[in-house]
C-alpha atoms as a PDB file:
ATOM      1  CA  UNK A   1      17.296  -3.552   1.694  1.00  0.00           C
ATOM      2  CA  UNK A   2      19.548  -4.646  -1.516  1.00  0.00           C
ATOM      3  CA  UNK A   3      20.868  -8.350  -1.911  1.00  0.00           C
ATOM      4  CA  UNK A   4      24.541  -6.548  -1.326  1.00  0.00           C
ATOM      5  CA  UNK A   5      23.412  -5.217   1.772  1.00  0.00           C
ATOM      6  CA  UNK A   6      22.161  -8.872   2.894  1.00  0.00           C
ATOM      7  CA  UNK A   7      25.693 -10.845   1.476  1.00  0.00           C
ATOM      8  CA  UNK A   8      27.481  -8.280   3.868  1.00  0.00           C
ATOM      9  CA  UNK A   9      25.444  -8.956   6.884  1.00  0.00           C
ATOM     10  CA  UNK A  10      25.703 -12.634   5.888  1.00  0.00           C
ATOM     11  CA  UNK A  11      29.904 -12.484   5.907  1.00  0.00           C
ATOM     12  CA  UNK A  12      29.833 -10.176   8.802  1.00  0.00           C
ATOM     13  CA  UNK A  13      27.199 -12.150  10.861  1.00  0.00           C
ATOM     14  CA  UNK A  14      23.913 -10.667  12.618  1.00  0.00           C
ATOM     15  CA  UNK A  15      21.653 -11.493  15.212  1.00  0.00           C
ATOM     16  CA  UNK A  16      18.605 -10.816  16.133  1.00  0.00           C
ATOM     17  CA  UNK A  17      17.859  -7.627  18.079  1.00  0.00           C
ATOM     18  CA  UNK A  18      15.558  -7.847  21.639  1.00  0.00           C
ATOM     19  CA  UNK A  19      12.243  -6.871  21.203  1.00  0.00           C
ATOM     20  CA  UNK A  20       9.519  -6.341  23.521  1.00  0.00           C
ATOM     21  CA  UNK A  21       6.899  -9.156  23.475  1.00  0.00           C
ATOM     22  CA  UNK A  22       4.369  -7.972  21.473  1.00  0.00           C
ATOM     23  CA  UNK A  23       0.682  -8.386  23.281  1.00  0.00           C
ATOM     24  CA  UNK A  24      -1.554  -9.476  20.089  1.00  0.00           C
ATOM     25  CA  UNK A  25      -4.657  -7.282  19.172  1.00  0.00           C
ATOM     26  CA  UNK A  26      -7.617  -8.641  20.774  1.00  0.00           C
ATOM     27  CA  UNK A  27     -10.242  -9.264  18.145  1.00  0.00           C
ATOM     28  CA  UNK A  28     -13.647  -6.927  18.228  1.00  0.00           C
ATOM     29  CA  UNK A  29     -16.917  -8.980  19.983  1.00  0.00           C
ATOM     30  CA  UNK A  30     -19.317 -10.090  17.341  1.00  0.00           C
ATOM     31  CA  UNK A  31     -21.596  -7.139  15.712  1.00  0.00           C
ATOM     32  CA  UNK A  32     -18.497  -4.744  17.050  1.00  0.00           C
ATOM     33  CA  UNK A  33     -16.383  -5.938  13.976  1.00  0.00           C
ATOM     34  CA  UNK A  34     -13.717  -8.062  12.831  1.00  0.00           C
ATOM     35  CA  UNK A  35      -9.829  -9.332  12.376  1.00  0.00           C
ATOM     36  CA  UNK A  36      -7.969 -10.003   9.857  1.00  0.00           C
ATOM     37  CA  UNK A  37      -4.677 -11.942  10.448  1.00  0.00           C
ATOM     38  CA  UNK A  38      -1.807 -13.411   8.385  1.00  0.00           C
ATOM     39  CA  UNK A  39       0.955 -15.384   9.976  1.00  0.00           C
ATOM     40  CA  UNK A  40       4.424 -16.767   8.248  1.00  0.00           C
ATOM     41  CA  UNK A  41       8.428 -16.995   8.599  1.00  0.00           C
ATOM     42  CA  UNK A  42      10.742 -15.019   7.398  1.00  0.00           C
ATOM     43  CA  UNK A  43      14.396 -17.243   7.010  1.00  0.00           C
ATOM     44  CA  UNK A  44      17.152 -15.881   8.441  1.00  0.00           C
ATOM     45  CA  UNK A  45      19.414 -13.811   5.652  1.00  0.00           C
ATOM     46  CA  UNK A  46      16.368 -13.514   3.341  1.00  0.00           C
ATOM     47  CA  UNK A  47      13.123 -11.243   1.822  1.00  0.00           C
ATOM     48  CA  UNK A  48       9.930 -12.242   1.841  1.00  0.00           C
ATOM     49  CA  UNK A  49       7.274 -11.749   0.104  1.00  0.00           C
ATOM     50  CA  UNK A  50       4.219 -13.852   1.127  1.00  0.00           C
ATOM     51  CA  UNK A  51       0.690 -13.616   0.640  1.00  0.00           C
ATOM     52  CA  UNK A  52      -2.178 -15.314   2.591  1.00  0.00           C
ATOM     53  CA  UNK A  53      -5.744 -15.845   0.947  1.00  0.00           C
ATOM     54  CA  UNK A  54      -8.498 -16.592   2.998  1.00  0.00           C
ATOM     55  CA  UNK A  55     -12.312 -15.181   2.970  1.00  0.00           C
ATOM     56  CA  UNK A  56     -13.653 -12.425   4.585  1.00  0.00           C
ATOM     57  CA  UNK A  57     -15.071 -13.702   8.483  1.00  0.00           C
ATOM     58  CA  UNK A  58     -18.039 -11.386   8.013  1.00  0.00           C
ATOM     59  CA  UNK A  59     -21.093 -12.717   6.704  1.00  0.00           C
ATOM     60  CA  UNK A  60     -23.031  -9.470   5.828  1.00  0.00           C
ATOM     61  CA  UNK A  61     -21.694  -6.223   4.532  1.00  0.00           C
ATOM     62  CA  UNK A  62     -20.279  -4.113   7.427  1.00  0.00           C
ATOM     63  CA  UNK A  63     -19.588  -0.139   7.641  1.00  0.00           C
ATOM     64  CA  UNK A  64     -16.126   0.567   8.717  1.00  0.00           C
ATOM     65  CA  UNK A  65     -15.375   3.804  10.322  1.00  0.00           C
ATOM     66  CA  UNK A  66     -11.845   2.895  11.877  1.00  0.00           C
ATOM     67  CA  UNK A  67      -9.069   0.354  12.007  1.00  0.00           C
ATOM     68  CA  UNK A  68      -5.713  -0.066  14.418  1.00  0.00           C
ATOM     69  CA  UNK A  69      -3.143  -2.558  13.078  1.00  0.00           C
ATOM     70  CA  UNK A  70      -0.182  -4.280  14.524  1.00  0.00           C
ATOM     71  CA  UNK A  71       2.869  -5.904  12.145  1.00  0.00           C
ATOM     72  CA  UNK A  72       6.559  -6.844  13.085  1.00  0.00           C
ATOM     73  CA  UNK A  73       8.739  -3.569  13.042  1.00  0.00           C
ATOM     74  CA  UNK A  74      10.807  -3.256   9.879  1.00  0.00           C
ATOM     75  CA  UNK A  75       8.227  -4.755   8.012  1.00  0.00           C
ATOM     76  CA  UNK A  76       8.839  -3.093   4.362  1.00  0.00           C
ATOM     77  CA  UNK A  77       5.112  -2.827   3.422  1.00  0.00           C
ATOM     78  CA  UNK A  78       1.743  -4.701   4.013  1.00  0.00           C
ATOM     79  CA  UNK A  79      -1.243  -4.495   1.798  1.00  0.00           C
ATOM     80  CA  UNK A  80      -5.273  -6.325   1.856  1.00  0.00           C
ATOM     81  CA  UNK A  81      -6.863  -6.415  -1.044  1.00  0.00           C
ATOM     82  CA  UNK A  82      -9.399  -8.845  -2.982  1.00  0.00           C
ATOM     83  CA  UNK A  83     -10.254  -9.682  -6.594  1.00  0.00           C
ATOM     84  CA  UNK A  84     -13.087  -7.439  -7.740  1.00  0.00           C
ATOM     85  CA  UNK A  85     -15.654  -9.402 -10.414  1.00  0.00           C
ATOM     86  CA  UNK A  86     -13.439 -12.390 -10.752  1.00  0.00           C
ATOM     87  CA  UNK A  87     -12.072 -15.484  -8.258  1.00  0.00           C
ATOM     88  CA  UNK A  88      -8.459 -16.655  -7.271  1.00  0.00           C
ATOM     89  CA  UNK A  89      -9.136 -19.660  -7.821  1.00  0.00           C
ATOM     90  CA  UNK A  90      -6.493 -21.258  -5.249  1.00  0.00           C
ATOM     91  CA  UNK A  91      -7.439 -22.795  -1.658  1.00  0.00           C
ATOM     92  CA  UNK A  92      -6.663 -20.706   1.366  1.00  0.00           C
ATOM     93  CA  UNK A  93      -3.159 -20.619   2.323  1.00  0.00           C
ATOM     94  CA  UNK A  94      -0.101 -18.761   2.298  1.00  0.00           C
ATOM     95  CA  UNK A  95       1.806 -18.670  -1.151  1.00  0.00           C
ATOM     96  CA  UNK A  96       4.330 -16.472  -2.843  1.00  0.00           C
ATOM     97  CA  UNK A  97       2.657 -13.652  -3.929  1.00  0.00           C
ATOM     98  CA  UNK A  98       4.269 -13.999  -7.350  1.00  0.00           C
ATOM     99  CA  UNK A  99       2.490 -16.949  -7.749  1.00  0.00           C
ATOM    100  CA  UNK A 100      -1.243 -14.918  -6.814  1.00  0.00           C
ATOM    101  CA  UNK A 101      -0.212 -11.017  -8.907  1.00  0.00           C
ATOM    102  CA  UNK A 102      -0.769 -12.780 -12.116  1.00  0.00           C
ATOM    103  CA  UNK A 103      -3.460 -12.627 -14.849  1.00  0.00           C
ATOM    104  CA  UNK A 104      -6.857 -12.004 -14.122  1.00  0.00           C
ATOM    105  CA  UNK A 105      -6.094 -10.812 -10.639  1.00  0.00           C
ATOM    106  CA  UNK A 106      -3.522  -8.042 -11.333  1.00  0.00           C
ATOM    107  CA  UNK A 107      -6.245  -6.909 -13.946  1.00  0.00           C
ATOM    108  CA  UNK A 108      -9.065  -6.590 -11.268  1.00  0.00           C
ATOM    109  CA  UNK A 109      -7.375  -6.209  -7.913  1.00  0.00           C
ATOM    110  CA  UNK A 110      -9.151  -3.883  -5.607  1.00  0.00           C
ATOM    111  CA  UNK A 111      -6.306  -2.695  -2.462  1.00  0.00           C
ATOM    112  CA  UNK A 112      -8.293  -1.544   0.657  1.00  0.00           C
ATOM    113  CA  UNK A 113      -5.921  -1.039   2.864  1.00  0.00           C
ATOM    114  CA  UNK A 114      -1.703  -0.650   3.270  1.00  0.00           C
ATOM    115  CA  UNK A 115       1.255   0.557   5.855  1.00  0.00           C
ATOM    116  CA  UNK A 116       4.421   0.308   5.210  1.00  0.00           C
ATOM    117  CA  UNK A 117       6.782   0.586   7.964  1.00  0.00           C
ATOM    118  CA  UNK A 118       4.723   1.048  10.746  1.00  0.00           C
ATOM    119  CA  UNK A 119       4.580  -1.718  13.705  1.00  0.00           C
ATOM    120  CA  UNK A 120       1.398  -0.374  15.128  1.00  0.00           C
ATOM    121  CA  UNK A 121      -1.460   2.360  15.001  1.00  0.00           C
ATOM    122  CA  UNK A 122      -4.457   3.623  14.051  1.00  0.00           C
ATOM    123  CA  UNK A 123      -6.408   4.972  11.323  1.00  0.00           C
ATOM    124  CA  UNK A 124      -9.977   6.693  11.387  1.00  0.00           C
ATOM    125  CA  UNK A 125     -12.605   7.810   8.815  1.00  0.00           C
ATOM    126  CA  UNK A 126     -14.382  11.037   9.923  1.00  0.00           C
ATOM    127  CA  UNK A 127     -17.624  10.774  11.180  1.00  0.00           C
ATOM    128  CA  UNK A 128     -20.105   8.973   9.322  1.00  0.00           C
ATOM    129  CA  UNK A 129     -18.268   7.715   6.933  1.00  0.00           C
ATOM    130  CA  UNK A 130     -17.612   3.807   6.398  1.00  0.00           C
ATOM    131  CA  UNK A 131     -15.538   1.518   4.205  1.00  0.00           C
ATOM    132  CA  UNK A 132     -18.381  -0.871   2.873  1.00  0.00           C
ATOM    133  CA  UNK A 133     -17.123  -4.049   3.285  1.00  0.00           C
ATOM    134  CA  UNK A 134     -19.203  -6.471   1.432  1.00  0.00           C
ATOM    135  CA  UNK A 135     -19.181 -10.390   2.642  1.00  0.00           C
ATOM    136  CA  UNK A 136     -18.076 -13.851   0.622  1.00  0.00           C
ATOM    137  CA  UNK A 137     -14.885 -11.812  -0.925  1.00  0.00           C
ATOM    138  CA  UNK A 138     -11.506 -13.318  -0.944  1.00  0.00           C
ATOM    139  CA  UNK A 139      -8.689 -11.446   1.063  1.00  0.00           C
ATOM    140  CA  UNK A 140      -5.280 -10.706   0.005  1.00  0.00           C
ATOM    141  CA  UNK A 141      -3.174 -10.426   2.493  1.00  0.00           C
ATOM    142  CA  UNK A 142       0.175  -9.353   1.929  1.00  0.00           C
ATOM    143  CA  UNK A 143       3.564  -8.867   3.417  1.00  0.00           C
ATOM    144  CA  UNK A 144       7.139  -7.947   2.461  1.00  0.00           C
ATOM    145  CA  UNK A 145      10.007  -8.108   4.936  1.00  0.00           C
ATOM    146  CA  UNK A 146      13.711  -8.813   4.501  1.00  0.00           C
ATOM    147  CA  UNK A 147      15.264 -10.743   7.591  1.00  0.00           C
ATOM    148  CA  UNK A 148      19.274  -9.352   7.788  1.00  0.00           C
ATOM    149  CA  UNK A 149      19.819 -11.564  11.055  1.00  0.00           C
ATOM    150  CA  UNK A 150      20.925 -14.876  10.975  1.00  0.00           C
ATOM    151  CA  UNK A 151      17.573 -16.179  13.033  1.00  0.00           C
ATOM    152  CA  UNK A 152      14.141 -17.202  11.437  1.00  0.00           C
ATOM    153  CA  UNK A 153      11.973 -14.709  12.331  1.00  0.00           C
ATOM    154  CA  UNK A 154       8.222 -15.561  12.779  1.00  0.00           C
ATOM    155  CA  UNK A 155       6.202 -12.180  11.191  1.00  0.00           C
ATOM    156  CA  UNK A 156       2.413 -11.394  11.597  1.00  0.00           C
ATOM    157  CA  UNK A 157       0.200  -8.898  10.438  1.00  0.00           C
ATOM    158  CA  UNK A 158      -2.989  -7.913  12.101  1.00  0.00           C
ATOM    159  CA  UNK A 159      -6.021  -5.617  11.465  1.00  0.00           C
ATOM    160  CA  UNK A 160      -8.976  -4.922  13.684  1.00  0.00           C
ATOM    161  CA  UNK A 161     -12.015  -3.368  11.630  1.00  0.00           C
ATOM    162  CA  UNK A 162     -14.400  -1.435  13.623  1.00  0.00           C
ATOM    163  CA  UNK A 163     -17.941  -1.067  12.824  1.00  0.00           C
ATOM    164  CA  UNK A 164     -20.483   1.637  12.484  1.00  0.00           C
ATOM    165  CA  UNK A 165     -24.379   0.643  12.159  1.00  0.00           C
ATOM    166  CA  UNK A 166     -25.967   1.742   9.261  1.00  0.00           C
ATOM    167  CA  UNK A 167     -28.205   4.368  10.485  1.00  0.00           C
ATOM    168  CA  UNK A 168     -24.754   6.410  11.340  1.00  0.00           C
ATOM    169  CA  UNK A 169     -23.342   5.973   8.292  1.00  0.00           C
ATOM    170  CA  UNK A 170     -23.449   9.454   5.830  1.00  0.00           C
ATOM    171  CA  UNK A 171     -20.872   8.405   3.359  1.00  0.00           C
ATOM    172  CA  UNK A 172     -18.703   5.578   2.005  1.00  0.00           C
ATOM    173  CA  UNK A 173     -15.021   5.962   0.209  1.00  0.00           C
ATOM    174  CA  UNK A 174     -13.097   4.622  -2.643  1.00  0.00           C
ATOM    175  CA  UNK A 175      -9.845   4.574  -3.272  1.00  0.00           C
ATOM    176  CA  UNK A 176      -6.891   3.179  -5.547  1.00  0.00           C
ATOM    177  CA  UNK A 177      -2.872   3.187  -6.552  1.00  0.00           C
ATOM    178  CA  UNK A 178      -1.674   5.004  -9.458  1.00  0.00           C
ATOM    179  CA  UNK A 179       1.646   3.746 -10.289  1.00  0.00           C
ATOM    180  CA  UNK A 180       4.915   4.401 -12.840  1.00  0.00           C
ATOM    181  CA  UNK A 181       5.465   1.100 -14.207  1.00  0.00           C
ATOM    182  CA  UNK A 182       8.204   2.338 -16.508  1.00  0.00           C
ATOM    183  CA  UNK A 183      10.988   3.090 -14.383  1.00  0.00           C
ATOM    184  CA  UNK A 184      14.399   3.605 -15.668  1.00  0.00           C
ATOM    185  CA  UNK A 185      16.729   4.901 -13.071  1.00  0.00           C
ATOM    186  CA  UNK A 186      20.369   5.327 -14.567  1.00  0.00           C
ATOM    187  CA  UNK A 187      23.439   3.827 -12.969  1.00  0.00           C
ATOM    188  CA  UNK A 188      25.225   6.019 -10.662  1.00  0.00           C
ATOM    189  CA  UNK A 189      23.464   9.435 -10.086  1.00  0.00           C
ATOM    190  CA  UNK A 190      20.296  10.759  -9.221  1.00  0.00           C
ATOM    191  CA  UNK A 191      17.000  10.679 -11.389  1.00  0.00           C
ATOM    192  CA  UNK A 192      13.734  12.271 -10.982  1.00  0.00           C
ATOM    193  CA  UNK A 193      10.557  11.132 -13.035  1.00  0.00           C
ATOM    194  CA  UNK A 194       6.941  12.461 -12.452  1.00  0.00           C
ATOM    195  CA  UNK A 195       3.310  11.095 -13.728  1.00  0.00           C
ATOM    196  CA  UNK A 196      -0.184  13.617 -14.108  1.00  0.00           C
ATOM    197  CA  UNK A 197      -3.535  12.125 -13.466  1.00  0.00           C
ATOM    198  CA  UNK A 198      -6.776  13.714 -13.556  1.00  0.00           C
ATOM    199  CA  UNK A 199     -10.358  12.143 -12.012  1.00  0.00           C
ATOM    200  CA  UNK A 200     -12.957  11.150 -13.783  1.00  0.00           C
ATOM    201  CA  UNK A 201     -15.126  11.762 -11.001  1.00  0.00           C
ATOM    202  CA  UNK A 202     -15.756  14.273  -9.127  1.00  0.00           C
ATOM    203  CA  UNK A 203     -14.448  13.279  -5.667  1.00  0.00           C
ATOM    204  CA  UNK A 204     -13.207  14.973  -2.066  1.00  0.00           C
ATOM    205  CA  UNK A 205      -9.923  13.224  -1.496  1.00  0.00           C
ATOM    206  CA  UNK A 206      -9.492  12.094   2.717  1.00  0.00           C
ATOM    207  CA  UNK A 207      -6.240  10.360   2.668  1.00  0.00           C
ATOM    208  CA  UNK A 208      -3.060  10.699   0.313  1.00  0.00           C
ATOM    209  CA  UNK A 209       0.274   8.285   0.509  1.00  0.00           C
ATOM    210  CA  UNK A 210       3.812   7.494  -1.254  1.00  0.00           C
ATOM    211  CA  UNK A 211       5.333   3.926  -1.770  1.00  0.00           C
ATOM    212  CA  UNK A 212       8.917   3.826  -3.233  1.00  0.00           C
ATOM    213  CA  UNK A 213      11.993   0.981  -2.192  1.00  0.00           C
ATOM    214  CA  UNK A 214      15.042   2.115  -0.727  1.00  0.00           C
ATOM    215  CA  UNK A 215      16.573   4.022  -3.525  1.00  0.00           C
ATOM    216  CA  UNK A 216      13.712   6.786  -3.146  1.00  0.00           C
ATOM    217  CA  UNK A 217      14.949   9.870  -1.592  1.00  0.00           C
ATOM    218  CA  UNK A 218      11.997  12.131  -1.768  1.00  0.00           C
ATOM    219  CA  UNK A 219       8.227  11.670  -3.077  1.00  0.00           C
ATOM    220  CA  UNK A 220       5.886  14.655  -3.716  1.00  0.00           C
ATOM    221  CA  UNK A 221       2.723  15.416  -5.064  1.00  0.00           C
ATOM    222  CA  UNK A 222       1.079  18.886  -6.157  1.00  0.00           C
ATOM    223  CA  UNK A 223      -1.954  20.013  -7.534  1.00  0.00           C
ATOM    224  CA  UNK A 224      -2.769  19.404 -11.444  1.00  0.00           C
ATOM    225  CA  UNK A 225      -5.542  21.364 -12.833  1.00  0.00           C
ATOM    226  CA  UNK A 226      -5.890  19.316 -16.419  1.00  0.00           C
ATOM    227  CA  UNK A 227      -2.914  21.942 -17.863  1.00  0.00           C
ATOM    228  CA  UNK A 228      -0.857  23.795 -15.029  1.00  0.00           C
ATOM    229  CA  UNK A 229       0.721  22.065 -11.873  1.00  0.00           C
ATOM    230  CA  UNK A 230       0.779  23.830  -8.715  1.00  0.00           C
ATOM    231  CA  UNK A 231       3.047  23.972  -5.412  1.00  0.00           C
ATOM    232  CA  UNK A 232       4.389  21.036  -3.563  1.00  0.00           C
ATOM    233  CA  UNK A 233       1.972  20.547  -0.629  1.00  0.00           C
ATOM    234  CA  UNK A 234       2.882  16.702   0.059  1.00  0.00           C
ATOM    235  CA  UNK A 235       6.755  15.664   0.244  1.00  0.00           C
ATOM    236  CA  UNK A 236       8.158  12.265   1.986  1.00  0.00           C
ATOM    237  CA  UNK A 237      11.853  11.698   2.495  1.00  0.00           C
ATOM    238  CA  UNK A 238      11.811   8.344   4.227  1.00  0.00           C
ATOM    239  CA  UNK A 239      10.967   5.381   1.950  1.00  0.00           C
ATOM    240  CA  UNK A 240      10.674   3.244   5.217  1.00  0.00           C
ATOM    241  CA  UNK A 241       7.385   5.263   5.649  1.00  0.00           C
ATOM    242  CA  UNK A 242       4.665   5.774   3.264  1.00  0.00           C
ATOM    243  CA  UNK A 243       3.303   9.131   5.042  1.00  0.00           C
ATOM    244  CA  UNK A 244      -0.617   8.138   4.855  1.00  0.00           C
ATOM    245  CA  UNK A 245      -1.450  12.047   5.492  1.00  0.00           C
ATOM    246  CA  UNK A 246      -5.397  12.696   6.483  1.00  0.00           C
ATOM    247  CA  UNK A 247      -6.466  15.583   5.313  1.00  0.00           C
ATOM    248  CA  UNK A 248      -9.431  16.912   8.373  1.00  0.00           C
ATOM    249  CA  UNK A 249     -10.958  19.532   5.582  1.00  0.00           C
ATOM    250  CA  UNK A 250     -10.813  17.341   2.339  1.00  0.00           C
ATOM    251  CA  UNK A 251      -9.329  18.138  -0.962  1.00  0.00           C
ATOM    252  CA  UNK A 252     -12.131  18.832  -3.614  1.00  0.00           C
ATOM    253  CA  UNK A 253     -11.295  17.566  -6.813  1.00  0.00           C
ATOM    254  CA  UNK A 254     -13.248  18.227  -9.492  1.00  0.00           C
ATOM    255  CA  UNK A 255     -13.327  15.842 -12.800  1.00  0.00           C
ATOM    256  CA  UNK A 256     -10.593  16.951 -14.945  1.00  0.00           C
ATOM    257  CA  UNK A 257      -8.268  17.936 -12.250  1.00  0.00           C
ATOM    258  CA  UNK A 258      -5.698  16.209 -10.730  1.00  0.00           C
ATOM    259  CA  UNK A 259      -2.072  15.330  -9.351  1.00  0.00           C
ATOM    260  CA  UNK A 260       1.130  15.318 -10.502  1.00  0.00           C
ATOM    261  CA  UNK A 261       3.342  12.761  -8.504  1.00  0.00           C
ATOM    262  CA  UNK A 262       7.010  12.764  -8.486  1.00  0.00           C
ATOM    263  CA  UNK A 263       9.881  10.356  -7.141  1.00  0.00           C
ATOM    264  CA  UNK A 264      13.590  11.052  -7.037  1.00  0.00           C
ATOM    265  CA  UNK A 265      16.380   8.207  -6.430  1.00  0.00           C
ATOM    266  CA  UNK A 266      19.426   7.692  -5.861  1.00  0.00           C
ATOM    267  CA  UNK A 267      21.416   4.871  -7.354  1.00  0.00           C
ATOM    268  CA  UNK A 268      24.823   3.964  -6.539  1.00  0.00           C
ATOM    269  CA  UNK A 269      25.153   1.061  -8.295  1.00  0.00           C
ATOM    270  CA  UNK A 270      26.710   0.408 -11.494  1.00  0.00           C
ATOM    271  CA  UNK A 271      23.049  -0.959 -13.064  1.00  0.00           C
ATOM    272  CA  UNK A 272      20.141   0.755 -14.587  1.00  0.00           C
ATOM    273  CA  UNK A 273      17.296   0.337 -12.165  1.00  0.00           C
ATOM    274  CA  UNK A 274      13.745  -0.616 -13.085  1.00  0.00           C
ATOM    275  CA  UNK A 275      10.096  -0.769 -11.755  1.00  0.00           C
ATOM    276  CA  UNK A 276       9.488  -4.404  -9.963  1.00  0.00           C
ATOM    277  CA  UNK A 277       7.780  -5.862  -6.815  1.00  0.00           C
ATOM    278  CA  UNK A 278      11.350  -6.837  -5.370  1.00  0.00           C
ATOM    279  CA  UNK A 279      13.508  -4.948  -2.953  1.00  0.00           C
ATOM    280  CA  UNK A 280      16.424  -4.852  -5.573  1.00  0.00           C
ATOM    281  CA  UNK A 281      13.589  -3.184  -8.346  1.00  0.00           C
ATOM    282  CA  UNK A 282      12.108   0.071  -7.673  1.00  0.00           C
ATOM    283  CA  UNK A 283       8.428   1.424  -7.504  1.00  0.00           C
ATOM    284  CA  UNK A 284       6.431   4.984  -7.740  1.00  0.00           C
ATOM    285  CA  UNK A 285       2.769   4.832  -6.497  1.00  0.00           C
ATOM    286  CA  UNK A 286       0.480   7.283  -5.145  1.00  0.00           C
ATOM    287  CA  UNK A 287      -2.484   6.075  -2.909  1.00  0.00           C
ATOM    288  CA  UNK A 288      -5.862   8.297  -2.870  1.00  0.00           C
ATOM    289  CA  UNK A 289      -8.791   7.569  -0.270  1.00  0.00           C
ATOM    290  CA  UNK A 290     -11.717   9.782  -1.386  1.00  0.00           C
ATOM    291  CA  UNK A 291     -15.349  10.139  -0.829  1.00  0.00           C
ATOM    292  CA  UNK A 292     -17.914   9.067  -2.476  1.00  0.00           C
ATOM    293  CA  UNK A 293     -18.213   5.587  -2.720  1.00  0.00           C
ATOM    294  CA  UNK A 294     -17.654   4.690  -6.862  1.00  0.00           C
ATOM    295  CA  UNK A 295     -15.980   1.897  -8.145  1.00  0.00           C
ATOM    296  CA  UNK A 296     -15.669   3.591 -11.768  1.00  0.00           C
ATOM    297  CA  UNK A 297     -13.826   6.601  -9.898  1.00  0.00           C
ATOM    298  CA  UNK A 298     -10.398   7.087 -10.372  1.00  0.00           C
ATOM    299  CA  UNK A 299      -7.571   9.307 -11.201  1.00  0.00           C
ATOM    300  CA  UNK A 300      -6.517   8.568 -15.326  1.00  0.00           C
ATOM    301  CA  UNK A 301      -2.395   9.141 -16.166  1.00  0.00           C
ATOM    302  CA  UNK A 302      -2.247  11.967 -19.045  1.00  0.00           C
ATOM    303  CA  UNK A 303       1.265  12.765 -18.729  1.00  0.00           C
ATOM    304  CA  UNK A 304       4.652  11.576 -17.551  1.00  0.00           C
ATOM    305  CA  UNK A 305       8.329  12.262 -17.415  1.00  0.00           C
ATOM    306  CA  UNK A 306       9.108  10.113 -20.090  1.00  0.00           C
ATOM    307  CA  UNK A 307       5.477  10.110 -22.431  1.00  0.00           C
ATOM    308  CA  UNK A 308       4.724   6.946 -21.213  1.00  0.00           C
ATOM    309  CA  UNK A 309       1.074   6.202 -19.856  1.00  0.00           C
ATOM    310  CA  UNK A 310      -0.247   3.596 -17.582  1.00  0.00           C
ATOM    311  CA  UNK A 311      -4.617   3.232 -16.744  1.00  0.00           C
ATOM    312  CA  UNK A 312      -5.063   1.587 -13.408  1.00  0.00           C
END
């Protein structure tokens, strides 16, 4: 939602819509898994963008095969992640996650997990195969929500890991974000701009997902083999939702090969638009969830829309 839509609602007044109480998720028994929780306000006539840092509450690592989450509906996006090789450095607390993305962290940030739009659901590895969730780690937990009504709104964000023993587990997965971070969507009209990645690895790709803000109208990704790109087979037209497809028969991807990743907008304002973490800025990212476990894997940016390349 853009600042102009909030000064309307503002002069026009708002309140807060009923909701149905929301029944919290009950945490998993010990050995069964784990929660992870964030909790903060949201202002009336305002966007928020907070993160909460606290560690891990496991204290050995822990296979997870499936999660189910809960958030407040209309939340924008929310991500976990944690600071791979290096420390935040900060108490835990809630801050402005401006104040955490910086240095050091934005260089080694590992993202395990995100939903955007959502409230609720649930999300499943296939059988065998765990998210290795090592113990003494740092989490990230963020959220971004903008609050049109003229009431605080309290927000929280909840995840219940559930855990597989280790004789059961097969496989592990990795995963990351490749993003456009040079954005440059012209004033009035609509713009297009795509970025090609290859892996380094070879890999079998599980889950796939879009992220844009509200001036994306369509995100789609298609098969790059190093030098040709192939049909559409993944399209989104509702930037509320990222689309976190699972794909039951996963895609193989061989090292070399790829995805090209597009986003079209539409901007009706009279200003250029450009890539940002705000609602009022736009973004481009693809998410890939892929088996096997490899923290060197990932998919390298070789060409773009506008010859300008970006390594995760």
């Amino acid at each position: 939602m853009s600042l102009t839509v909030l000064a309307l609602l503002l002069a026009c007044g708002s309140n807060e819509p009923d909701v149905p109480e929301v029944i919290p998720l009950v945490p998993p028994a010990p050995g069964e898994g784990f929660q992870l929780e964030m909790n903060t306000t949201a202002p009336a006539y305002s966007e928020v963008w907070d993160c909460a840092v606290y560690p891990i509450p496991i204290d050995t690592i822990s296979n997870v095969n499936w999660v189910e989450f809960q958030q407040n509906p209309g939340t924008h996006h929310m991500t976990l992640s944690t600071p791979f090789g290096s420390s935040l450095n900060v108490e835990p607390g809630v801050y402005p996650c401006d104040e955490i993305y910086t240095g050091e962290f934005m260089e080694n940030q590992v993202m395990f997990f995100g939903n955007q739009g959502t409230a609720d659901g649930i999300l499943q590895l296939p059988e065998g195969v765990a998210a290795n969730m090592p113990p003494n780690i740092d989490i990230v937990h963020e959220v971004h929500f903008v609050n049109p009504t003229d009431t605080d709104i309290e927000l929280y964000s909840r995840l219940n890991a559930w855990l597989i023993p280790d004789s059961e587990v097969t496989s592990g997965i990795w995963g990351g974000s490749v993003r456009d971070e040079h954005i440059n969507i012209p004033a009035n009209g609509t713009h297009t701009e795509w970025t090609r990645c290859v892996m380094n690895e070879d890999v079998e790709v599980l889950f796939l997902a879009s992220h844009t803000h509200e001036k994306g109208v369509e995100f789609t990704i298609a098969p790059f083999d190093g030098t040709a790109t192939g049909e559409i087979f993944y399209r989104n037209d509702d930037w509320h939702d990222p689309k976190i497809v699972q794909y039951e028969e996963p895609i193989i991807v061989p090292a070399g090969e790829g995805f090209e990743f597009a986003c079209t907008w539409e901007n009706e304002e009279d200003r250029e638009v450009n890539y940002g973490l705000n609602s009022t800025d736009e973004m481009c990212n693809m998410a890939i969830v892929h088996t096997p476990f490899s923290i060197t894997a990932q998919c390298e940016v070789v060409e773009s829309s506008d010859g300008v390349l970006w390594t995760p």
